[in-house]
N, C-alpha and C. Protein backbone atom coordinates (compact mmCIF):
# COMPACT_ATOMS: atom_id res chain seq x y z
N UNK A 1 -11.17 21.64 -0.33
CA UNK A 1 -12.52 22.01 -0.71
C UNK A 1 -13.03 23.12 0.21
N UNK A 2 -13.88 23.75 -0.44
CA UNK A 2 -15.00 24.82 0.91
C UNK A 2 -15.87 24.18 1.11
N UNK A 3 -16.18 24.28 2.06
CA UNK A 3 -17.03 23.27 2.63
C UNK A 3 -18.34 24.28 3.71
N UNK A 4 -18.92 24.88 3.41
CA UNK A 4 -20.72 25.39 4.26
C UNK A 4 -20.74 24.14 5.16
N UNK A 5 -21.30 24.10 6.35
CA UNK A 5 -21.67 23.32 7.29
C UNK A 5 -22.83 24.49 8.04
N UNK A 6 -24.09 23.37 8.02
CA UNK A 6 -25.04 24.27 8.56
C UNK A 6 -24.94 23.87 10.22
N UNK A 7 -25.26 24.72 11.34
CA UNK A 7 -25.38 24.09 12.54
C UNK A 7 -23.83 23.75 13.51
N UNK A 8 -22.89 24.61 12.97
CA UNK A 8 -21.27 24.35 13.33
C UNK A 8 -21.63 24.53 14.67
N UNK A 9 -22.44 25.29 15.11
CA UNK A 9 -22.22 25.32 16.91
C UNK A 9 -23.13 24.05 18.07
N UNK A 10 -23.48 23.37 16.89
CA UNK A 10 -24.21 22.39 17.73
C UNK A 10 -23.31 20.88 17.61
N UNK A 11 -24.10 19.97 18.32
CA UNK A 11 -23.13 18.67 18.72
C UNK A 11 -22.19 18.34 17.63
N UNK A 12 -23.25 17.97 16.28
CA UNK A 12 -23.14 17.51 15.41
C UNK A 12 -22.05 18.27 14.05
N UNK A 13 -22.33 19.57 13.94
CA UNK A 13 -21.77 20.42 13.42
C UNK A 13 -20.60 20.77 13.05
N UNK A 14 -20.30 20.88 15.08
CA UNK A 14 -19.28 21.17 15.33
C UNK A 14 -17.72 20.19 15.27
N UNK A 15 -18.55 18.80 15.69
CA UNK A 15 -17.46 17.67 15.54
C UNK A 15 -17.15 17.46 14.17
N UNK A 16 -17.67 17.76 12.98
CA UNK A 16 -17.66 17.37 11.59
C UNK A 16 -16.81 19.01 11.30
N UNK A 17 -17.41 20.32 11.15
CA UNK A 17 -16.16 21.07 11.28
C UNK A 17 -15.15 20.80 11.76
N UNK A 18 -14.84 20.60 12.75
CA UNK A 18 -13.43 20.50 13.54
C UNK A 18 -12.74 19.04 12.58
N UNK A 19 -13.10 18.21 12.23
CA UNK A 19 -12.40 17.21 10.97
C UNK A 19 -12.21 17.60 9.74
N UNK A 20 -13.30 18.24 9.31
CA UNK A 20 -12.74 18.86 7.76
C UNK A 20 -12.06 19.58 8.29
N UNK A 21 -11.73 20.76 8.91
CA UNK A 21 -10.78 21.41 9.51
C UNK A 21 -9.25 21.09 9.26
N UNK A 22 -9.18 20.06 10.12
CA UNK A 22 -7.80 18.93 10.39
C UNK A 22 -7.66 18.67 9.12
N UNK A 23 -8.55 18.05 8.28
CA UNK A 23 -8.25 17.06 6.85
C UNK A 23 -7.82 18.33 5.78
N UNK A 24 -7.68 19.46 6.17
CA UNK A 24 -7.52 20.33 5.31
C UNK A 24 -7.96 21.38 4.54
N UNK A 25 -9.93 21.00 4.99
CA UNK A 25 -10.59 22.03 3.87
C UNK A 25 -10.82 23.38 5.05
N UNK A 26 -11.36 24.19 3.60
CA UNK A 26 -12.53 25.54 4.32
C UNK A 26 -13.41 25.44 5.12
N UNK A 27 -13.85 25.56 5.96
CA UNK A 27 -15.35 25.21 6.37
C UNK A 27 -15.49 27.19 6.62
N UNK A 28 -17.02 27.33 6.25
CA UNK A 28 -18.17 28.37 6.43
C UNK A 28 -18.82 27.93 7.36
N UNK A 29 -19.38 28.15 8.75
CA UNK A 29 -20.49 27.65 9.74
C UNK A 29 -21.58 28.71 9.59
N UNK A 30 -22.85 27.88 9.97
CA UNK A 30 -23.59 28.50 9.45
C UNK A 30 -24.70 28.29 10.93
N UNK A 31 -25.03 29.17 11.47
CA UNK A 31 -25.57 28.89 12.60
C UNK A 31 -26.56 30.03 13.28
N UNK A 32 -27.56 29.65 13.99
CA UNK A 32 -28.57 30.17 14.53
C UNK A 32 -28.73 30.81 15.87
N UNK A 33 -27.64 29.81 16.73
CA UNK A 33 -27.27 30.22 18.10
C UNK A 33 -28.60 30.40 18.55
N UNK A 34 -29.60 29.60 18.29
CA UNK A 34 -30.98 29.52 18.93
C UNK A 34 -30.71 29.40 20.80
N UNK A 35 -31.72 29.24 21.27
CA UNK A 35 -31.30 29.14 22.95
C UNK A 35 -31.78 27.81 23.31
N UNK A 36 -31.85 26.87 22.20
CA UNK A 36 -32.77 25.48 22.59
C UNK A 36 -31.90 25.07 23.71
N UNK A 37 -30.48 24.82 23.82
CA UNK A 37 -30.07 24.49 24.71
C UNK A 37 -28.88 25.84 25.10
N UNK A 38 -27.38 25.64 25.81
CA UNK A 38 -26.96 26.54 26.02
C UNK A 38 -26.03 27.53 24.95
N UNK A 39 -26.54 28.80 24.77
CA UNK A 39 -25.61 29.40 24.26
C UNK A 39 -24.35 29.75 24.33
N UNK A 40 -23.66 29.83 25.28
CA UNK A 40 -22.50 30.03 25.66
C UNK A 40 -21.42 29.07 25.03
N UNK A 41 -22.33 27.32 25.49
CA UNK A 41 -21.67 26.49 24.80
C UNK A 41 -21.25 26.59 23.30
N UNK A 42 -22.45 26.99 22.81
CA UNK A 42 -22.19 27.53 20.90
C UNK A 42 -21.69 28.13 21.12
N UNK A 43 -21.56 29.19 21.35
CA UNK A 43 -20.63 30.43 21.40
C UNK A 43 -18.59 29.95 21.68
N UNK A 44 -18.69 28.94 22.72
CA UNK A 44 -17.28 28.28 22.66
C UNK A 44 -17.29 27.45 21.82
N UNK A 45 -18.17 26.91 21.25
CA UNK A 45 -17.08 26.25 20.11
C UNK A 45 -17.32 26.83 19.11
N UNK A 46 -17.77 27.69 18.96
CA UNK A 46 -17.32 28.88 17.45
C UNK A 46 -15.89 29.41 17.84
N UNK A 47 -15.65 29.35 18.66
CA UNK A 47 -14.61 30.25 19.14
C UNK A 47 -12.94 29.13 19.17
N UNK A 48 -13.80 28.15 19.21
CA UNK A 48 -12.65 26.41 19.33
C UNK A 48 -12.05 26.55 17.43
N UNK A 49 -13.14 26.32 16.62
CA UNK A 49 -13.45 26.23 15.48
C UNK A 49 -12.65 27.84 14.75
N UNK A 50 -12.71 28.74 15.07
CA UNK A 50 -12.67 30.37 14.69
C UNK A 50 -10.42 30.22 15.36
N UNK A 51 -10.01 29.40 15.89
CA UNK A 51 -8.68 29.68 15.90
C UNK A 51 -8.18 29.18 14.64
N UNK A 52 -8.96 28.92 13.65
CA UNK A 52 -8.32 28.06 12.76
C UNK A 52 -8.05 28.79 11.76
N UNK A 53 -7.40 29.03 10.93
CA UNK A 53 -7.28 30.09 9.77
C UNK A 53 -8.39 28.87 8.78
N UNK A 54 -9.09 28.71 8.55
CA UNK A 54 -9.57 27.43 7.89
C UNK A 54 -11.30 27.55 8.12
N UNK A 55 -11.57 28.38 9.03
CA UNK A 55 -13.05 28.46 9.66
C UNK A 55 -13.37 29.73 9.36
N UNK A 56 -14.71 30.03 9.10
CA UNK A 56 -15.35 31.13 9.04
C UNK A 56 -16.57 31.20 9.42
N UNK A 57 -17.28 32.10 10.43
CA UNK A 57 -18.87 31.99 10.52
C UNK A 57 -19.26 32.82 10.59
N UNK A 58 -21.18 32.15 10.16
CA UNK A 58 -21.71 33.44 9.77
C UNK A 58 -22.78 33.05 10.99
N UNK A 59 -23.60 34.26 11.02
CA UNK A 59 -24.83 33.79 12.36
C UNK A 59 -26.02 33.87 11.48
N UNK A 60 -27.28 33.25 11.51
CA UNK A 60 -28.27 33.24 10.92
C UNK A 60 -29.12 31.99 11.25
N UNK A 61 -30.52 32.38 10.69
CA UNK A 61 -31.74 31.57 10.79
C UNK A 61 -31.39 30.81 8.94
N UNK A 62 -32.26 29.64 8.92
CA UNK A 62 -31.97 29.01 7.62
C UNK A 62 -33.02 29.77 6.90
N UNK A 63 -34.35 30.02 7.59
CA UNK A 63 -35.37 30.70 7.00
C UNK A 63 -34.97 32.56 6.76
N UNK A 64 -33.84 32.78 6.67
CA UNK A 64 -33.39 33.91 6.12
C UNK A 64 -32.77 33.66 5.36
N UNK A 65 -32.98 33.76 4.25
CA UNK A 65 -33.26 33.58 2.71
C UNK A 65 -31.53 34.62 2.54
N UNK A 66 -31.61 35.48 2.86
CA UNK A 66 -30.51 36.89 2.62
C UNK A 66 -28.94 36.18 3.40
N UNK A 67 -29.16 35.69 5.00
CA UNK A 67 -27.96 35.55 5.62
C UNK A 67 -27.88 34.35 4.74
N UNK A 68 -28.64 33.92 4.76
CA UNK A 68 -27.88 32.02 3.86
C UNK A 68 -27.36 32.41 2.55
N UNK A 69 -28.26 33.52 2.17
CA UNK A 69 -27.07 33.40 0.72
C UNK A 69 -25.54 34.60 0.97
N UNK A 70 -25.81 35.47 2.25
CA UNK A 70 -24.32 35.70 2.30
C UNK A 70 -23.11 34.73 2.60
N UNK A 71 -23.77 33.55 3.30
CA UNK A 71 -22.73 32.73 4.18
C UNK A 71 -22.28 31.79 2.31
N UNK A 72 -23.33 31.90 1.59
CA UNK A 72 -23.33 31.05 0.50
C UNK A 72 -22.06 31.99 -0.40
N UNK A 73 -22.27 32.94 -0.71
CA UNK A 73 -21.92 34.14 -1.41
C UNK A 73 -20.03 34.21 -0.66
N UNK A 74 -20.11 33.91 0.55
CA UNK A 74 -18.78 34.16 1.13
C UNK A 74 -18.14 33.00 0.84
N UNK A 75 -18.53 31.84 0.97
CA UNK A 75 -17.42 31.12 0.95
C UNK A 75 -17.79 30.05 -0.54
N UNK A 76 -18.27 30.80 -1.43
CA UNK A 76 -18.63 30.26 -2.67
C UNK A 76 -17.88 28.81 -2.21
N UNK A 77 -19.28 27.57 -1.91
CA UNK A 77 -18.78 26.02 -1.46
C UNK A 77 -18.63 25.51 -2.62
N UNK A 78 -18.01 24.38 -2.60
CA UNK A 78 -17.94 22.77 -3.48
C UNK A 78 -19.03 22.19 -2.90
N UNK A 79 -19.40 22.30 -1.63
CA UNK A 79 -20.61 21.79 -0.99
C UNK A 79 -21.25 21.74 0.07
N UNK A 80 -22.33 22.07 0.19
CA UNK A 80 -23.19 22.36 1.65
C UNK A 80 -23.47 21.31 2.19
N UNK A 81 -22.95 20.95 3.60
CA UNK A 81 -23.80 19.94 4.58
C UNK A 81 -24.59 20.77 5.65
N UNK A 82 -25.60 20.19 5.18
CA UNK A 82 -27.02 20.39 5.81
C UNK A 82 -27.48 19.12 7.33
């Protein structure tokens, strides 16, 4: 499956990418790289996630209407987790 995952660089995101990953599908990350906590950390695990021929990300706010529908538009999903 393709699989959109909003938030791949955060706790939650990222552990659920990295399994669909393994189990076989696409994943699209879809992420903000806000500074609520550390960036760098997002930034490594995009980069954990991005060795995978299987991962793709896009950077964006959800309230950008345009990047969400490129990340949408790129990896035309079976389904978005939000």
């Amino acid at each position: 499956m393709r699989i959109l995952v909003t938030g791949t660089a955060g706790f939650v995101g990222f552990h659920l990418a990295r399994r669909l990953i393994a189990d076989g599908h696409m994943v699209v990350g879809f992420d903000g790289m806000t500074p609520y906590y550390d960036v760098r950390l997002k930034q490594k695990r995009h980069d954990i996630l991005s060795r995978s021929n299987g991962f793709r990300a896009h950077i964006g706010m959800l309230e950008d209407k345009d990047a969400l529908g490129r990340a949408v538009e790129d990896c035309q999903p079976d389904i978005i987790v939000h």
